[in-house]
C-alpha atoms as a PDB file:
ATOM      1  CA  UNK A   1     154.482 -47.030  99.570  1.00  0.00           C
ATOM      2  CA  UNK A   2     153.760 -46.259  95.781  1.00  0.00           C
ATOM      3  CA  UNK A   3     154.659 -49.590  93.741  1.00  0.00           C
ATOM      4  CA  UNK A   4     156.814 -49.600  90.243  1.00  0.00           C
ATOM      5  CA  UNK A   5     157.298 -51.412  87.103  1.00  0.00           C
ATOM      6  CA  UNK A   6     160.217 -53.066  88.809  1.00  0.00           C
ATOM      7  CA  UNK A   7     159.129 -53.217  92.213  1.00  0.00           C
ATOM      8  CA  UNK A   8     155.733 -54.480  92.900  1.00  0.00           C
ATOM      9  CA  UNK A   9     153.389 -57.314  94.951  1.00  0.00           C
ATOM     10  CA  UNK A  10     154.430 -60.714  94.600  1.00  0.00           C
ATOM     11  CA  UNK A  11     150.614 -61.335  93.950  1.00  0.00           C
ATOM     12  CA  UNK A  12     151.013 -59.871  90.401  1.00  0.00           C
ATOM     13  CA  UNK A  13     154.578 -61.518  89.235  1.00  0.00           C
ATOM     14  CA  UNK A  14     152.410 -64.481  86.887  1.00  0.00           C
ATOM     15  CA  UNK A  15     150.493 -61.534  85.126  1.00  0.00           C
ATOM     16  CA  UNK A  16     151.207 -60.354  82.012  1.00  0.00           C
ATOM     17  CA  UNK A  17     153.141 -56.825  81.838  1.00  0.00           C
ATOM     18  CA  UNK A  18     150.230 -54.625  80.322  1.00  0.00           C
ATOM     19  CA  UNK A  19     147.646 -56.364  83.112  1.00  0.00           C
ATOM     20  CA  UNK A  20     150.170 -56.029  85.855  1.00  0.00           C
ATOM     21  CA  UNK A  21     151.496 -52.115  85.409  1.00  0.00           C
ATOM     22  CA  UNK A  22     147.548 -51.271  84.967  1.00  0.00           C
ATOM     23  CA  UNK A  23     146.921 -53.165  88.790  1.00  0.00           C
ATOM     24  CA  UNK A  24     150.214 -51.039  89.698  1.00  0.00           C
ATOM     25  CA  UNK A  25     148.469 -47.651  88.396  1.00  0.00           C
ATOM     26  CA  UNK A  26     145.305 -48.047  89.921  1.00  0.00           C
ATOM     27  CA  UNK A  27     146.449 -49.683  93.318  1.00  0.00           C
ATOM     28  CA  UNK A  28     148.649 -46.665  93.721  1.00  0.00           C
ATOM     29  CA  UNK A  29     145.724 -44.068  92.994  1.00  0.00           C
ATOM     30  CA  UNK A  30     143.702 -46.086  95.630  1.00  0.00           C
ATOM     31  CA  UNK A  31     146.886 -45.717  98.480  1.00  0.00           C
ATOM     32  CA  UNK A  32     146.937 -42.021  97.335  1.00  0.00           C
ATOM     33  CA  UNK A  33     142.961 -42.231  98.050  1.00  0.00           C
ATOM     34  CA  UNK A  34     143.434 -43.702 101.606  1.00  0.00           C
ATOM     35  CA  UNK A  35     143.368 -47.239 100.992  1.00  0.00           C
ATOM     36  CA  UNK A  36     145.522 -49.624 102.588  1.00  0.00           C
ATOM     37  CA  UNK A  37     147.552 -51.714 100.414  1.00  0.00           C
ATOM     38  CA  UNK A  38     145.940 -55.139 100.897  1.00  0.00           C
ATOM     39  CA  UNK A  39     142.241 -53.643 100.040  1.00  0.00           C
ATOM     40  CA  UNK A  40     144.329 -51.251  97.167  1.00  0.00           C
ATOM     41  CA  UNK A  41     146.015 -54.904  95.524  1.00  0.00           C
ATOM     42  CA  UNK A  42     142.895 -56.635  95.736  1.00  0.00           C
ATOM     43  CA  UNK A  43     140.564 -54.071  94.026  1.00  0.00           C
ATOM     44  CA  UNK A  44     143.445 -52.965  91.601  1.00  0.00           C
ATOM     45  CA  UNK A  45     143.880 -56.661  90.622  1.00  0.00           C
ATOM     46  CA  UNK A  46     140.157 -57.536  89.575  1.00  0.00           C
ATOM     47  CA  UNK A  47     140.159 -53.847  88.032  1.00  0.00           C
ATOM     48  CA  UNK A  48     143.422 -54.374  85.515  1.00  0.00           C
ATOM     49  CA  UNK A  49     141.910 -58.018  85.348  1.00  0.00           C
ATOM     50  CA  UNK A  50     138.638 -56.730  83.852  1.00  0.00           C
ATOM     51  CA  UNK A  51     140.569 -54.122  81.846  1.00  0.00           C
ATOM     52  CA  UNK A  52     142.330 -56.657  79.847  1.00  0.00           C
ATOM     53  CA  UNK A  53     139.238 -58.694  79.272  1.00  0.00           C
ATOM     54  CA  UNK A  54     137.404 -55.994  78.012  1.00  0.00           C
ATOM     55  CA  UNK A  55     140.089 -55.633  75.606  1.00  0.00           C
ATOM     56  CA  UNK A  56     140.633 -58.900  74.840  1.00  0.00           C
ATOM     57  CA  UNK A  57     144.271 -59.181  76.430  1.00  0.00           C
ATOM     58  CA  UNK A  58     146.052 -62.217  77.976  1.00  0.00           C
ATOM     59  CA  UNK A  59     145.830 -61.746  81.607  1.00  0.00           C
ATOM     60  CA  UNK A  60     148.312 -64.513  82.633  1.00  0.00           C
ATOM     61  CA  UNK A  61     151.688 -65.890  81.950  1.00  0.00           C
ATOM     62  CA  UNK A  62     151.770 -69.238  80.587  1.00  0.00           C
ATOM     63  CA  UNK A  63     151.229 -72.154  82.989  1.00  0.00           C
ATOM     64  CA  UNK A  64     150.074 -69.648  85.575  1.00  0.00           C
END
């Protein structure tokens, strides 16, 4: 099941929009690649997590 903007893992509500539609693009290339979706959140998350780093983003909402 490909995730959206609006609909999405509860694991990525406290990130920050940019951070969290990134982990949505690349968790849904890795379902489209065979993954299964808790392998495709966890490697999507740490992916859009480095992504922002790297670009010197805020990764998390406030108090989260």
């Amino acid at each position: 099941m490909p995730w959206t903007k609006d609909d999405y893992p509860d694991s990525l509500k406290h990130f920050m929009a940019p951070i969290r539609h990134k982990a949505i693009e690349i968790a849904n290339a890795l379902l489209e690649d065979g993954y299964g979706e808790s392998r495709a959140i966890s490697i999507a998350t740490a992916q859009a997590k480095e992504w922002g780093e790297n670009r010197h983003m805020r990764i998390r909402k406030k108090g989260h």
